[in-house]
N, C-alpha and C. Protein backbone atom coordinates (compact mmCIF):
# COMPACT_ATOMS: atom_id res chain seq x y z
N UNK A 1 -126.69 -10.91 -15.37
CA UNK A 1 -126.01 -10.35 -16.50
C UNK A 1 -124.66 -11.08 -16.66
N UNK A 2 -123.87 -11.63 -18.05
CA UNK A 2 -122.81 -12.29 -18.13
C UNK A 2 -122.19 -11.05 -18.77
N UNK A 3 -120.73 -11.37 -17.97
CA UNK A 3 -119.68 -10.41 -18.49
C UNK A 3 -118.80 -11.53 -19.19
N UNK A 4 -117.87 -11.56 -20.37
CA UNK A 4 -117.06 -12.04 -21.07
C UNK A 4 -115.93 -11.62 -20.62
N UNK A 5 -115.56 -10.12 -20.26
CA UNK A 5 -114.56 -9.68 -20.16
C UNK A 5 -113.55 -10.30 -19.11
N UNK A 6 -114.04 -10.88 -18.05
CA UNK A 6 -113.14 -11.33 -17.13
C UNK A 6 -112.07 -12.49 -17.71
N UNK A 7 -113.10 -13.11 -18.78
CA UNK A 7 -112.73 -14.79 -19.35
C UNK A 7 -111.72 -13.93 -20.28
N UNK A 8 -111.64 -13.07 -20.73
CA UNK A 8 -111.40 -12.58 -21.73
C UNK A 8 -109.66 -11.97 -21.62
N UNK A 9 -109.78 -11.21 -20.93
CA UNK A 9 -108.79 -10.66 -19.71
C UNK A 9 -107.72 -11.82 -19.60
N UNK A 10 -108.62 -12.92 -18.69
CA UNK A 10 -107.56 -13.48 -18.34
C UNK A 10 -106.98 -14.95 -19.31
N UNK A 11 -107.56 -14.76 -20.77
CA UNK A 11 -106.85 -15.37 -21.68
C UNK A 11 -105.53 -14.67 -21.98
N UNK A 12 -106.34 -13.58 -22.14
CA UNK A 12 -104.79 -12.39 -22.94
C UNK A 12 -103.97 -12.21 -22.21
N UNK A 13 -104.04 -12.29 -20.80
CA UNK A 13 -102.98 -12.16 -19.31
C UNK A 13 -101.68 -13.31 -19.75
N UNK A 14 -102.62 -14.71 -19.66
CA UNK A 14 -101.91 -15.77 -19.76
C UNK A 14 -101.37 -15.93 -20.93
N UNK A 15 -101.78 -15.43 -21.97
CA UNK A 15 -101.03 -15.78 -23.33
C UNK A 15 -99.67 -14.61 -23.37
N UNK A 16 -100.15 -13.57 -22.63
CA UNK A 16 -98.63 -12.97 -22.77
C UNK A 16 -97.72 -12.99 -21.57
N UNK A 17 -97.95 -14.09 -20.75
CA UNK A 17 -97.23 -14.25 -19.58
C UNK A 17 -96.09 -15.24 -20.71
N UNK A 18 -96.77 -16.45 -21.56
CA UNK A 18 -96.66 -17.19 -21.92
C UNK A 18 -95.46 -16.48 -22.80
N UNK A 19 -95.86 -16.40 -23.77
CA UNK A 19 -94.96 -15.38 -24.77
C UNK A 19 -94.00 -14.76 -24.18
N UNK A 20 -94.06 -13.73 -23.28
CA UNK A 20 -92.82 -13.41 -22.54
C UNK A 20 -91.62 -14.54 -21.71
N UNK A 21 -92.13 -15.38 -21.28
CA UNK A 21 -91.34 -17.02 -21.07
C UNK A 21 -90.95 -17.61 -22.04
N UNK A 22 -91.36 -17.03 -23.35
CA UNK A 22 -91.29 -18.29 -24.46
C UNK A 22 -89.86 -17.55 -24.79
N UNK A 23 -90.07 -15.62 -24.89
CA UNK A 23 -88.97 -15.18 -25.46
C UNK A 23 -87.63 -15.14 -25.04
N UNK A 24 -88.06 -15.21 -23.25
CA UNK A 24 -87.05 -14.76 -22.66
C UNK A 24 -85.94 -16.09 -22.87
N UNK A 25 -86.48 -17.65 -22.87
CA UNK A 25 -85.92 -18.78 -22.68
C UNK A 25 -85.46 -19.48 -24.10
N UNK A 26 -86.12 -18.43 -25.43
CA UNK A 26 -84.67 -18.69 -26.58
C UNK A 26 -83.71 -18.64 -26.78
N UNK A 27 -82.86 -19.52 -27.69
CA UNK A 27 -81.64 -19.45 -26.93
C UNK A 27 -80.97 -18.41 -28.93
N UNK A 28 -79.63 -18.24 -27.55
CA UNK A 28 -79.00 -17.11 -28.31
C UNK A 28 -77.89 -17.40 -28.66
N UNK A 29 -77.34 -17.09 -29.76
CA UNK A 29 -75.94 -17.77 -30.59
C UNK A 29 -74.62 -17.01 -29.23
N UNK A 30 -74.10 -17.61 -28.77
CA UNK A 30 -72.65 -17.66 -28.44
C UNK A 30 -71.59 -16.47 -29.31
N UNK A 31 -71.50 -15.60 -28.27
CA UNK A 31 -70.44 -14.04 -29.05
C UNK A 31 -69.25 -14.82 -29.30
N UNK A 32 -68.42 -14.23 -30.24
CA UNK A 32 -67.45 -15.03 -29.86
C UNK A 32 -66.30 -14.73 -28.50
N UNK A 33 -65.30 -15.27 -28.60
CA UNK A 33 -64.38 -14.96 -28.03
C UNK A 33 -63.94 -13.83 -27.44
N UNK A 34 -63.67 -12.73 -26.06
CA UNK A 34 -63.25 -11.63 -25.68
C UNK A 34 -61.97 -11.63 -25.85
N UNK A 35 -61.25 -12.53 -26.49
CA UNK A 35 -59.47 -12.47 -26.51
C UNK A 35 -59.03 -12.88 -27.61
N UNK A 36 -58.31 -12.13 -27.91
CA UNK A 36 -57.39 -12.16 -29.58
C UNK A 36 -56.83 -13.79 -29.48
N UNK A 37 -56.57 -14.51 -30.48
CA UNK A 37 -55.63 -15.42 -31.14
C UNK A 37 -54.53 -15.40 -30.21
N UNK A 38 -54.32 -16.10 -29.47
CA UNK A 38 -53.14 -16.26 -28.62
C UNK A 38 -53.17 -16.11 -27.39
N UNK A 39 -54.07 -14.64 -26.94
CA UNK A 39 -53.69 -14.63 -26.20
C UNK A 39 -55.12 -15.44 -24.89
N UNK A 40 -54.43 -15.67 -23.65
CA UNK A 40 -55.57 -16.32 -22.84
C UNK A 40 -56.80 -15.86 -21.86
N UNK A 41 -57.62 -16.48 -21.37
CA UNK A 41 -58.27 -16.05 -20.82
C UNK A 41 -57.87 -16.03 -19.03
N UNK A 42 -58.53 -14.53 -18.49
CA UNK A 42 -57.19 -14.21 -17.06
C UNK A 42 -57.80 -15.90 -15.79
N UNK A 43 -58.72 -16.04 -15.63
CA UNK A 43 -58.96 -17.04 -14.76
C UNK A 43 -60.68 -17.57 -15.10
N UNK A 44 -60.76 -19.07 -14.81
CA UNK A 44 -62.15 -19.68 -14.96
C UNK A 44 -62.15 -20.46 -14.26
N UNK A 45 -63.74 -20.62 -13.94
CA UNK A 45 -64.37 -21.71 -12.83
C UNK A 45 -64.26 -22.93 -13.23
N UNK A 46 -63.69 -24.01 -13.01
CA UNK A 46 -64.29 -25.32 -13.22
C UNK A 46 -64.91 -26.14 -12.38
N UNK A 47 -65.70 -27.17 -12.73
CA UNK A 47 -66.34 -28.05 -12.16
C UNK A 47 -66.06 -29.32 -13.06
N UNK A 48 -65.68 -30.69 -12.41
CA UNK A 48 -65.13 -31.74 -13.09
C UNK A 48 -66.35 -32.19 -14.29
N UNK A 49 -67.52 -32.18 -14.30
CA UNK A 49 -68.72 -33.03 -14.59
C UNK A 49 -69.28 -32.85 -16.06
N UNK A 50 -69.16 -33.35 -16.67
CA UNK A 50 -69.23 -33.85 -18.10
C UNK A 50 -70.46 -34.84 -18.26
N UNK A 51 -71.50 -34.65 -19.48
CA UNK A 51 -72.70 -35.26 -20.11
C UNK A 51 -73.76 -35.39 -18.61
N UNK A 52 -73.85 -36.80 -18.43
CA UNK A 52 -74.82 -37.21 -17.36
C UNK A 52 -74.21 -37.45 -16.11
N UNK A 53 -72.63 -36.67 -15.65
CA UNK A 53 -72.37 -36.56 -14.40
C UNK A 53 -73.38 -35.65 -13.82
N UNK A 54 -73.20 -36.27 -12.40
CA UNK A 54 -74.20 -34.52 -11.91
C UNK A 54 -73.88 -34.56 -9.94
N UNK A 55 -73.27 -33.38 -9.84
CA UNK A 55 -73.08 -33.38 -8.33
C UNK A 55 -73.90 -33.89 -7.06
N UNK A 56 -75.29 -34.02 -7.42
CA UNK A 56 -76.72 -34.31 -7.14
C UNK A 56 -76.76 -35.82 -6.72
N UNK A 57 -75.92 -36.71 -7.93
CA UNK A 57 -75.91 -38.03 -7.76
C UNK A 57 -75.13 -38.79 -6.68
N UNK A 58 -75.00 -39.18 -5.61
CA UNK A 58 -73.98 -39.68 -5.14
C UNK A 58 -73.07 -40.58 -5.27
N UNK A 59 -73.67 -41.13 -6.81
CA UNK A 59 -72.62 -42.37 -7.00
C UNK A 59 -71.93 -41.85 -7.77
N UNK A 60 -71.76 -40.61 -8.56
CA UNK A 60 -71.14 -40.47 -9.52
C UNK A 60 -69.67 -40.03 -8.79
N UNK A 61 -68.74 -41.02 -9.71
CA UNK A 61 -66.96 -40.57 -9.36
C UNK A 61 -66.44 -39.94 -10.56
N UNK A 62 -65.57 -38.99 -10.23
CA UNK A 62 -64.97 -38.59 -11.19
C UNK A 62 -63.33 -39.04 -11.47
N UNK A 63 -63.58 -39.85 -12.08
CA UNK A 63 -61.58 -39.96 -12.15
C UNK A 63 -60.30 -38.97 -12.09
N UNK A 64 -59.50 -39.64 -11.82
CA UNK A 64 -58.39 -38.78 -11.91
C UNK A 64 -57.56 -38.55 -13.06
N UNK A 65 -58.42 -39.74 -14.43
CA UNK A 65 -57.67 -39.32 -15.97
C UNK A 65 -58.42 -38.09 -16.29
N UNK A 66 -59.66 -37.75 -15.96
CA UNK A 66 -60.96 -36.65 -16.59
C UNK A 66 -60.41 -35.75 -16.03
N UNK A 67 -59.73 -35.69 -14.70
CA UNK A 67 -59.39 -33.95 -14.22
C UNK A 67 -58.14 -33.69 -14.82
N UNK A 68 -57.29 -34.89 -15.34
CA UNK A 68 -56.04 -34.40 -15.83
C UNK A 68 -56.21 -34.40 -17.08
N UNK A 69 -57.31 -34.30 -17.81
CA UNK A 69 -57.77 -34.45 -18.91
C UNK A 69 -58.54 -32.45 -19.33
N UNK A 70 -59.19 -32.62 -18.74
CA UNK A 70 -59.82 -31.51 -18.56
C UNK A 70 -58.54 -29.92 -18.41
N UNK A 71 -57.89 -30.27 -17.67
CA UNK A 71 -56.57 -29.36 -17.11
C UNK A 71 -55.85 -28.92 -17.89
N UNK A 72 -55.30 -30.36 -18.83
CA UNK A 72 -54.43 -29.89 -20.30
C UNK A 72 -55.21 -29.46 -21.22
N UNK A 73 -56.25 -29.48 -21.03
CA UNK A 73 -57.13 -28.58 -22.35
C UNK A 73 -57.56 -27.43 -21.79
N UNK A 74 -57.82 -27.33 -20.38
CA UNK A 74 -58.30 -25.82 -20.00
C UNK A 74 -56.29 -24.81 -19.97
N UNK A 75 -55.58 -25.60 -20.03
CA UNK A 75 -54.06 -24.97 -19.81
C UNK A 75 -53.71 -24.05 -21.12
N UNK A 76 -54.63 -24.65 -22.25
CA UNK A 76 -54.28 -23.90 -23.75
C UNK A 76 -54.83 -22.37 -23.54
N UNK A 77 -56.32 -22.56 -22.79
CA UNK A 77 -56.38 -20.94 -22.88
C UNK A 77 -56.58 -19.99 -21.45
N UNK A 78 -56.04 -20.84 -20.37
CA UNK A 78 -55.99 -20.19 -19.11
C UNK A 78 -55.27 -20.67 -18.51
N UNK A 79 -54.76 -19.34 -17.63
CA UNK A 79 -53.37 -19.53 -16.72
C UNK A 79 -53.83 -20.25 -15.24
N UNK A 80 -55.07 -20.05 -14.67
CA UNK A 80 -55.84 -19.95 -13.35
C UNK A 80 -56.99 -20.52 -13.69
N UNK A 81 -57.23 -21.59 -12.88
CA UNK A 81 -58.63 -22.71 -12.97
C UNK A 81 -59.06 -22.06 -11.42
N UNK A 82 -60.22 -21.54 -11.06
CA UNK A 82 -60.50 -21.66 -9.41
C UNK A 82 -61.85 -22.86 -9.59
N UNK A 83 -61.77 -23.31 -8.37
CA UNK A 83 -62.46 -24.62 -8.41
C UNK A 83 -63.97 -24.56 -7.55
């Protein structure tokens, strides 16, 4: 005797495993800002690495113009960089 249902089952399993991965990994517009016009944000993480740097690589250097680069622009809206 052939049952369908098993084949059947486990299409609809996988198509909504699928779908649920598809939804969860859309991406979502950016809230804005938690802080009024002026004022700053209390402290943020940085990491030096910009486009196709990547900590992973060992050749990659990061200069010392990019961190002092990075610093005066993170200084406009935070008092505290932790690293």
């Amino acid at each position: 005797m052939h049952y369908p249902y098993p084949l059947s089952l486990l299409a609809l399993v996988s198509a909504t495993i699928v779908a649920v991965w598809w939804w969860l990994g859309a991406p979502v517009p950016m809230p804005e800002a938690p802080v009024a016009a002026g004022e700053k944000l209390y402290c943020i993480s940085y990491a030096p690495f910009r486009g196709a740097q990547s900590p992973l690589d060992p050749a990659t250097r990061i200069e010392p113009w990019q961190i002092d680069d990075d610093m005066a622009r993170l200084s406009r809206i935070t008092d505290c960089v932790r690293t």
